[in-house]
N, C-alpha and C. Protein backbone atom coordinates (compact mmCIF):
# COMPACT_ATOMS: atom_id res chain seq x y z
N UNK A 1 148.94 34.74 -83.42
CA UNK A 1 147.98 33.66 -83.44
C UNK A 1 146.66 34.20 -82.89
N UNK A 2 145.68 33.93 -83.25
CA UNK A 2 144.19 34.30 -83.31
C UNK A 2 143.62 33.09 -82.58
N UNK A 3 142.76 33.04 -81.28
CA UNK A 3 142.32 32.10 -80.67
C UNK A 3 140.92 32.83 -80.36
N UNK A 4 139.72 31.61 -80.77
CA UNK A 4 138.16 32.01 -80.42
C UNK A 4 137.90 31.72 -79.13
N UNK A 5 137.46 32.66 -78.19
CA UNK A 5 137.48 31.62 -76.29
C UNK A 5 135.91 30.82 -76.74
N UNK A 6 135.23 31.18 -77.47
CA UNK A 6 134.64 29.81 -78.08
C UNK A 6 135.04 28.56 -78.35
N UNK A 7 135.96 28.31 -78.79
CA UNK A 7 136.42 27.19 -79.59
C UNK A 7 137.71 26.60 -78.69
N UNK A 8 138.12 27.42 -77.26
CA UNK A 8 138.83 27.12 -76.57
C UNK A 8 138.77 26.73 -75.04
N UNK A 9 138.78 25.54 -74.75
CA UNK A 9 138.43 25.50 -73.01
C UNK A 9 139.65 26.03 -72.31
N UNK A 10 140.71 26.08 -72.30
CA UNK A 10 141.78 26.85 -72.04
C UNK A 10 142.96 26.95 -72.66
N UNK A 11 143.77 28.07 -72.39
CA UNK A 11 144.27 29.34 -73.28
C UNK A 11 145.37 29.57 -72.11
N UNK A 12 146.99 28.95 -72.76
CA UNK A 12 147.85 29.33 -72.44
C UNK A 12 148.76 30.47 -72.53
N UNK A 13 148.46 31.45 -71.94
CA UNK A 13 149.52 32.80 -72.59
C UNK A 13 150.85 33.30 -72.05
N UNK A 14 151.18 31.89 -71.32
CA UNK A 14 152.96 32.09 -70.75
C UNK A 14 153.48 32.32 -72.30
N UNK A 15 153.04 31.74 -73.72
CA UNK A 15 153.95 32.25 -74.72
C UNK A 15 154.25 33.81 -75.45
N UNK A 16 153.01 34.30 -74.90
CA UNK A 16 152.77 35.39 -76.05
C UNK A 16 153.14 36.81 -74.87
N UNK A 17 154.04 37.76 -75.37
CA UNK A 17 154.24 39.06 -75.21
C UNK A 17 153.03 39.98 -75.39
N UNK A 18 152.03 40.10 -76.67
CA UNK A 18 151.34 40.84 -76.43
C UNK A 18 149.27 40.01 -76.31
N UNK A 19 148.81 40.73 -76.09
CA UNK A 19 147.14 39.41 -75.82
C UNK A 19 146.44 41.11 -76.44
N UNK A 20 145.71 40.84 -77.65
CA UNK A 20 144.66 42.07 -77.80
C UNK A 20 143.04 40.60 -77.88
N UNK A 21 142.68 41.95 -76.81
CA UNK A 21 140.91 41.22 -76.33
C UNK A 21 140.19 41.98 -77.07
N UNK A 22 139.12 41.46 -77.53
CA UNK A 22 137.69 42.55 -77.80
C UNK A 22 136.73 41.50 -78.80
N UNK A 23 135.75 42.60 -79.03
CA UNK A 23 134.49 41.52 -79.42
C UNK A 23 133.67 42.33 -80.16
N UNK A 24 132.72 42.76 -80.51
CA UNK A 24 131.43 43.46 -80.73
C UNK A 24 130.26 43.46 -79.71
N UNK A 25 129.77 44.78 -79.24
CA UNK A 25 129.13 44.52 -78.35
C UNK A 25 127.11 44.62 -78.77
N UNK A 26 126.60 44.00 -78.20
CA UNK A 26 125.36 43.59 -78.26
C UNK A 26 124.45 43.86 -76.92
N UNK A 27 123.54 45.39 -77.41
CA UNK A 27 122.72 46.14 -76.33
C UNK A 27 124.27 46.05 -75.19
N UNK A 28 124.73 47.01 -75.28
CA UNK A 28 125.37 47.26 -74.54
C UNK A 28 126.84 46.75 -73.83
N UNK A 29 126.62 45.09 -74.17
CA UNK A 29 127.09 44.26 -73.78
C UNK A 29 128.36 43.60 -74.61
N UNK A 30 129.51 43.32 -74.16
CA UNK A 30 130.52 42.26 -74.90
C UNK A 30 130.09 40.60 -74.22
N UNK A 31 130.32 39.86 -75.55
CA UNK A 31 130.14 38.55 -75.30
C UNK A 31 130.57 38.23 -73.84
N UNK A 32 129.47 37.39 -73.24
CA UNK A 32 129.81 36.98 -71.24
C UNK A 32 131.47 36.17 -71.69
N UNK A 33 131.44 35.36 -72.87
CA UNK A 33 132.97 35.41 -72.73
C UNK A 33 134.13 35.58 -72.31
N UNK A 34 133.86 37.16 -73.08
CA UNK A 34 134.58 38.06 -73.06
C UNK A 34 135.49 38.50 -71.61
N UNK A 35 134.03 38.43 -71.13
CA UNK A 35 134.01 39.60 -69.90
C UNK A 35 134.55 38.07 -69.16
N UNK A 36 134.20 37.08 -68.85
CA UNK A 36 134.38 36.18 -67.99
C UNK A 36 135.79 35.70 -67.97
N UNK A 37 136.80 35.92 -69.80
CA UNK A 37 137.85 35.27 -69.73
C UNK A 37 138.65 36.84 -69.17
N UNK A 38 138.07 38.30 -68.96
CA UNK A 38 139.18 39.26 -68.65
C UNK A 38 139.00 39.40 -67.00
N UNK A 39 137.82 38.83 -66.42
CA UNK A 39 138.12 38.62 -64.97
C UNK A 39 138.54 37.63 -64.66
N UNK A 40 139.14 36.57 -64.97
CA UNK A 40 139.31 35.00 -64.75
C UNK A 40 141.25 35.20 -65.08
N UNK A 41 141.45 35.64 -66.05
CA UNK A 41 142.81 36.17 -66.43
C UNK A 41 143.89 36.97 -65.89
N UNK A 42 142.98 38.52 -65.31
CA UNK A 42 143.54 39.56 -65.22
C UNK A 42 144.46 39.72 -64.56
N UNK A 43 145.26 38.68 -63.58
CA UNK A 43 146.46 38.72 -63.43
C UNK A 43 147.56 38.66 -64.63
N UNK A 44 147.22 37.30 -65.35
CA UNK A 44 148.16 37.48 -66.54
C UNK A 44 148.04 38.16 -67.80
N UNK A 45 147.07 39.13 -68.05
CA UNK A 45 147.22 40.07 -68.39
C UNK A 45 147.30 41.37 -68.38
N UNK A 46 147.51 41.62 -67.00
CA UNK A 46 147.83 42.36 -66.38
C UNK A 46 149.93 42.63 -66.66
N UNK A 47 150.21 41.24 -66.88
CA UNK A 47 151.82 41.34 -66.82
C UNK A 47 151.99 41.28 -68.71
N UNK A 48 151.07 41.32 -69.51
CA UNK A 48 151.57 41.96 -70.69
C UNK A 48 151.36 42.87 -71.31
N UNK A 49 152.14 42.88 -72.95
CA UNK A 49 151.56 44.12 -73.26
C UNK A 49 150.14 43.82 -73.92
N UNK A 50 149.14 44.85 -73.72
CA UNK A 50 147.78 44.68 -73.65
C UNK A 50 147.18 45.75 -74.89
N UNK A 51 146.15 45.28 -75.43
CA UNK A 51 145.14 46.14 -76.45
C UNK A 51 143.93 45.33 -75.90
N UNK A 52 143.13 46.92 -76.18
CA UNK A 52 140.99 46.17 -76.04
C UNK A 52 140.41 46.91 -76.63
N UNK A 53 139.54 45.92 -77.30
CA UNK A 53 138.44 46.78 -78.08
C UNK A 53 137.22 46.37 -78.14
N UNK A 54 136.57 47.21 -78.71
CA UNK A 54 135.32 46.94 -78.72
C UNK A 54 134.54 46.85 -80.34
N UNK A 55 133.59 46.29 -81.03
CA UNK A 55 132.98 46.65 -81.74
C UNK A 55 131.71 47.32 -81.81
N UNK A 56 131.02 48.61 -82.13
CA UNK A 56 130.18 48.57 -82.00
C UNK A 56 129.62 50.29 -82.32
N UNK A 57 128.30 51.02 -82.76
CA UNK A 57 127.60 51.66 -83.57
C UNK A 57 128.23 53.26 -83.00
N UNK A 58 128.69 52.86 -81.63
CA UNK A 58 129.15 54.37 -80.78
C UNK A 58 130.23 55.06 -81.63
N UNK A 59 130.11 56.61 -81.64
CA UNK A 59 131.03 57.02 -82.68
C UNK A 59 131.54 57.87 -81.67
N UNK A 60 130.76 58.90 -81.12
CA UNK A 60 131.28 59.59 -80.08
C UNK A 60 132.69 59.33 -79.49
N UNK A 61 133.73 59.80 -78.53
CA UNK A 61 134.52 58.96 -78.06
C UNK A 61 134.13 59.13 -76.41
N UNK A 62 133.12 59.95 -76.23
CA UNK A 62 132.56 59.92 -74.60
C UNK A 62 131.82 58.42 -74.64
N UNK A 63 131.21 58.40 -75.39
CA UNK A 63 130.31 57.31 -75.61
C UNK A 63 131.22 55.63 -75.94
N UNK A 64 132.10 55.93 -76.78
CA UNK A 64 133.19 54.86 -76.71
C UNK A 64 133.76 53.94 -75.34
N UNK A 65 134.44 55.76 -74.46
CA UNK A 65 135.00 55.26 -73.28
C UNK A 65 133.83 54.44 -72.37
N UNK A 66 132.72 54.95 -72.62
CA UNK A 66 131.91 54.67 -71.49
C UNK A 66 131.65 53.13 -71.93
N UNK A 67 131.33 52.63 -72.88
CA UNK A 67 130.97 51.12 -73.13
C UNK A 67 132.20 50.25 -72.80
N UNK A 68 134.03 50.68 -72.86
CA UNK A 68 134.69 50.25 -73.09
C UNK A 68 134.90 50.05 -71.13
N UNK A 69 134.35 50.89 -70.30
CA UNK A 69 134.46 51.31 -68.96
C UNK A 69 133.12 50.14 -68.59
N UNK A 70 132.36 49.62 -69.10
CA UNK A 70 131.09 48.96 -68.61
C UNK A 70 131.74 47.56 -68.99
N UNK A 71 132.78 47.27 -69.65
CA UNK A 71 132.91 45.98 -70.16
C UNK A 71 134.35 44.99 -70.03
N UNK A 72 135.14 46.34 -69.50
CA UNK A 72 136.27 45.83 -69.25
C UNK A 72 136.49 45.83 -67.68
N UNK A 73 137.31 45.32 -66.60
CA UNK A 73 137.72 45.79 -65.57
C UNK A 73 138.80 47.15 -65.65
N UNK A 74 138.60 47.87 -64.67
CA UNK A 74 139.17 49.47 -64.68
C UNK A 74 140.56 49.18 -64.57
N UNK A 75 141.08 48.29 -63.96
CA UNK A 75 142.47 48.10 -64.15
C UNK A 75 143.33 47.65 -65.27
N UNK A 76 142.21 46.67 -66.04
CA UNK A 76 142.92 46.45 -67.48
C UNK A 76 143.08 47.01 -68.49
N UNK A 77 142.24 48.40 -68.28
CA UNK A 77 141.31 49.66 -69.22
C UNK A 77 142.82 50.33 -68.82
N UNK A 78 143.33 50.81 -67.29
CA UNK A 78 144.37 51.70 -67.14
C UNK A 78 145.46 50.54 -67.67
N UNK A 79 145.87 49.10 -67.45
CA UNK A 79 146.97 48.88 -68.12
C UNK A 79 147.15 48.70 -69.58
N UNK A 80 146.10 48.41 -70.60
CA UNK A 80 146.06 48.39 -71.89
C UNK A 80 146.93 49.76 -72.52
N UNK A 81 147.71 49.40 -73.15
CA UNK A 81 148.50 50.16 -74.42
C UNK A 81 147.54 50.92 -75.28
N UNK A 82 146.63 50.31 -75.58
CA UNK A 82 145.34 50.70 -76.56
C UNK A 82 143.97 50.55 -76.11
N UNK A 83 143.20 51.27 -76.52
CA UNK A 83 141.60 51.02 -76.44
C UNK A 83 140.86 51.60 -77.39
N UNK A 84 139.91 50.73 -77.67
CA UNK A 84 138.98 51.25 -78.60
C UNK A 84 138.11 51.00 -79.43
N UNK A 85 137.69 51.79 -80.33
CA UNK A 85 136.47 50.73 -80.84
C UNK A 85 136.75 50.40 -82.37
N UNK A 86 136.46 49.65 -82.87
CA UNK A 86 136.27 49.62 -84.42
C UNK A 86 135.85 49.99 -85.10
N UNK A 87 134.06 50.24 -84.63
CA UNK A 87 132.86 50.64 -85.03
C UNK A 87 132.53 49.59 -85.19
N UNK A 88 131.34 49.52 -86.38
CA UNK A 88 130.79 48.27 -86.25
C UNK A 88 129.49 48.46 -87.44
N UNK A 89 129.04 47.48 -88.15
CA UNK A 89 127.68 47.59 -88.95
C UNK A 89 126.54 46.87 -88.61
N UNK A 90 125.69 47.20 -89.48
CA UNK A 90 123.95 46.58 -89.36
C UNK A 90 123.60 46.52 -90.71
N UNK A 91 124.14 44.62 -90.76
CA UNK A 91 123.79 43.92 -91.88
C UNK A 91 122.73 43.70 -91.50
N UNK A 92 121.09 44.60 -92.35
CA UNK A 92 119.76 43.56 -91.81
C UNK A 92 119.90 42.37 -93.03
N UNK A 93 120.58 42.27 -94.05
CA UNK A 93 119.96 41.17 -94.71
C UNK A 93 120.24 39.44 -94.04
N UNK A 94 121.78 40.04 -92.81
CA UNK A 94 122.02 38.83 -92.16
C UNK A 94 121.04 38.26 -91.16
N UNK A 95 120.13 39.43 -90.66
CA UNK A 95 119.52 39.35 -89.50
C UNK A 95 118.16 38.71 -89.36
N UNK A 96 117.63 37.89 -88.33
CA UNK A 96 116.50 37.18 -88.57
C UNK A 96 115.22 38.27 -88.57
N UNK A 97 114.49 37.84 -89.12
CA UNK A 97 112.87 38.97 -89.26
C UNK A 97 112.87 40.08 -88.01
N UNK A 98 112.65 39.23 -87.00
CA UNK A 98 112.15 39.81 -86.20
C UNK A 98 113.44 40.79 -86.16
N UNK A 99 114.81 40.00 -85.31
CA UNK A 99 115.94 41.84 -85.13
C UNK A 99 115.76 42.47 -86.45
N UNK A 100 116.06 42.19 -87.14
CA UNK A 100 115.58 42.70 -88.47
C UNK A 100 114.96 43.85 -88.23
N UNK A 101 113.99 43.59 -88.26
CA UNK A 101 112.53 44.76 -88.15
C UNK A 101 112.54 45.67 -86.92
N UNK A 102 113.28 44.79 -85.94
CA UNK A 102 113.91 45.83 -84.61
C UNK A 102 114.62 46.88 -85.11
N UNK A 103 115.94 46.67 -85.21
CA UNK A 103 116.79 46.86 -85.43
C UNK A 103 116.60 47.98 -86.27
N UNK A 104 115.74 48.26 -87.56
CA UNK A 104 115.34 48.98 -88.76
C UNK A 104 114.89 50.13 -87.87
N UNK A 105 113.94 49.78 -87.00
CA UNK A 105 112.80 50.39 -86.40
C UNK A 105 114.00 51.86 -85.59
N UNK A 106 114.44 50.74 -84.58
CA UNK A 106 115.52 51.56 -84.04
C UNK A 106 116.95 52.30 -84.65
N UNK A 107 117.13 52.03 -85.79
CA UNK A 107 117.92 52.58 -86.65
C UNK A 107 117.82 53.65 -87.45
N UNK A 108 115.99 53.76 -87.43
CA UNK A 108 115.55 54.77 -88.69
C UNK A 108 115.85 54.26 -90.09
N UNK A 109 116.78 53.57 -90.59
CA UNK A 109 116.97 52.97 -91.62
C UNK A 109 116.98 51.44 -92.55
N UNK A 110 116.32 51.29 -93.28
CA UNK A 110 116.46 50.08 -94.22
C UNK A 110 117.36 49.58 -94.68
N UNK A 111 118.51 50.83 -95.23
CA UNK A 111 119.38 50.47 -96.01
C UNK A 111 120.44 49.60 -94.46
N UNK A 112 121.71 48.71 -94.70
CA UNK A 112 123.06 48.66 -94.02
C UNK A 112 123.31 49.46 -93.62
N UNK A 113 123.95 49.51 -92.84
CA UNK A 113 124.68 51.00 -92.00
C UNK A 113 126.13 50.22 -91.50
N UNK A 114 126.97 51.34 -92.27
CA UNK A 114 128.64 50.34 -91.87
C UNK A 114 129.47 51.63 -91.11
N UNK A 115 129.61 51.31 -90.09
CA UNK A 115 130.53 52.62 -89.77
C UNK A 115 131.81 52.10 -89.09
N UNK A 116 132.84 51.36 -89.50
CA UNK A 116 133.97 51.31 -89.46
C UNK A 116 134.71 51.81 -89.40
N UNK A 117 135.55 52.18 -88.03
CA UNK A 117 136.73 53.28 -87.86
C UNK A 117 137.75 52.81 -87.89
N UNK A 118 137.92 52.91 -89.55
CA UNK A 118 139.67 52.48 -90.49
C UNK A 118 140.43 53.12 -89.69
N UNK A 119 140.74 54.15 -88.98
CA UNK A 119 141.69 54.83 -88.55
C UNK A 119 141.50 54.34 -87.47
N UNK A 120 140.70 53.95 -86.43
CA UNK A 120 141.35 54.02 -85.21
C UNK A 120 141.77 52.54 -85.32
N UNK A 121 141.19 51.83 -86.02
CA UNK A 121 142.13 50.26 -86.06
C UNK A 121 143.48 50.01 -86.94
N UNK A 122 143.97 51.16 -87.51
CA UNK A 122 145.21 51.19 -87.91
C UNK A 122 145.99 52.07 -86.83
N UNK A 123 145.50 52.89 -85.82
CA UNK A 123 146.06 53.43 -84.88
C UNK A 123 146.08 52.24 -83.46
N UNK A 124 145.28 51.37 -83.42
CA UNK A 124 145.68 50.02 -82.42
C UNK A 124 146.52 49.38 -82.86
N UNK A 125 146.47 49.20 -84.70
CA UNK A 125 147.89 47.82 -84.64
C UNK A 125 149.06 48.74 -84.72
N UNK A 126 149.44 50.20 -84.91
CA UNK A 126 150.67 50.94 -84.20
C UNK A 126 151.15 50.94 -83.31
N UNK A 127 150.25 51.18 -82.44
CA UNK A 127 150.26 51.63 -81.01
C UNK A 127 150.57 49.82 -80.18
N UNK A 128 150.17 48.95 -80.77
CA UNK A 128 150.75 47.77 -80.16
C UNK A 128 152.60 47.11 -80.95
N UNK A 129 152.12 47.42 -82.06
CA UNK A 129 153.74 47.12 -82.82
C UNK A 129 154.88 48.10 -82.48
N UNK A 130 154.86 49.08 -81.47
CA UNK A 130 155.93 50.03 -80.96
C UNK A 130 156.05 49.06 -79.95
């Protein structure tokens, strides 16, 4: 089951064995969400089995750990089964003018830029289905 902590004021997880968290991150950042429902939680997910990820442009995997280390607590980072990123794109045609034109500026490019790491998100839903 798939639950938005948007669309949820609270989120029972006495049912579920495994909880995978993550988001896309923005300048640096995962949705305050995010971050607010894995310090508010981290006892009880602390007692399952755990995946986190991130979305977002970092390809590196120094650069991965380090966003995934700024956004998670260090204890849920050492109990998670998995970590990692997805990658992530830059739809400008979704984007309003202005990020738009940011975004381009800081990108070097006009065209989309999709960099999706098919493999490491078929290596998270493994690594959680063992």
């Amino acid at each position: 089951m798939m639950l938005d902590l948007k669309d949820q004021k609270t989120i029972d997880m006495e049912p579920y064995e495994t909880v995978v968290l993550g988001g896309a991150i923005h300048a640096g950042r995962l949705d305050g969400k995010i971050r607010s429902f894995s310090l508010e939680h981290k006892d009880q997910l602390l007692k399952k089995k755990l995946g986190l990820f991130i979305c977002g442009m970092e390809e590196k995997e120094e650069e991965i750990s380090k966003q995934l280390a700024l956004n998670y607590p260090e204890d849920l980072l050492s109990h998670a089964v998995v970590k990692t990123s997805f990658g992530g794109q830059l739809l400008f045609s979704r984007m309003a003018p202005f990020t738009r034109w940011l975004m381009q500026k800081m990108s070097k490019s006009k065209e989309d830029i999709k960099k999706i790491r098919t493999n490491a998100i078929n290596e998270f839903a493994q690594a959680l289905a063992h």
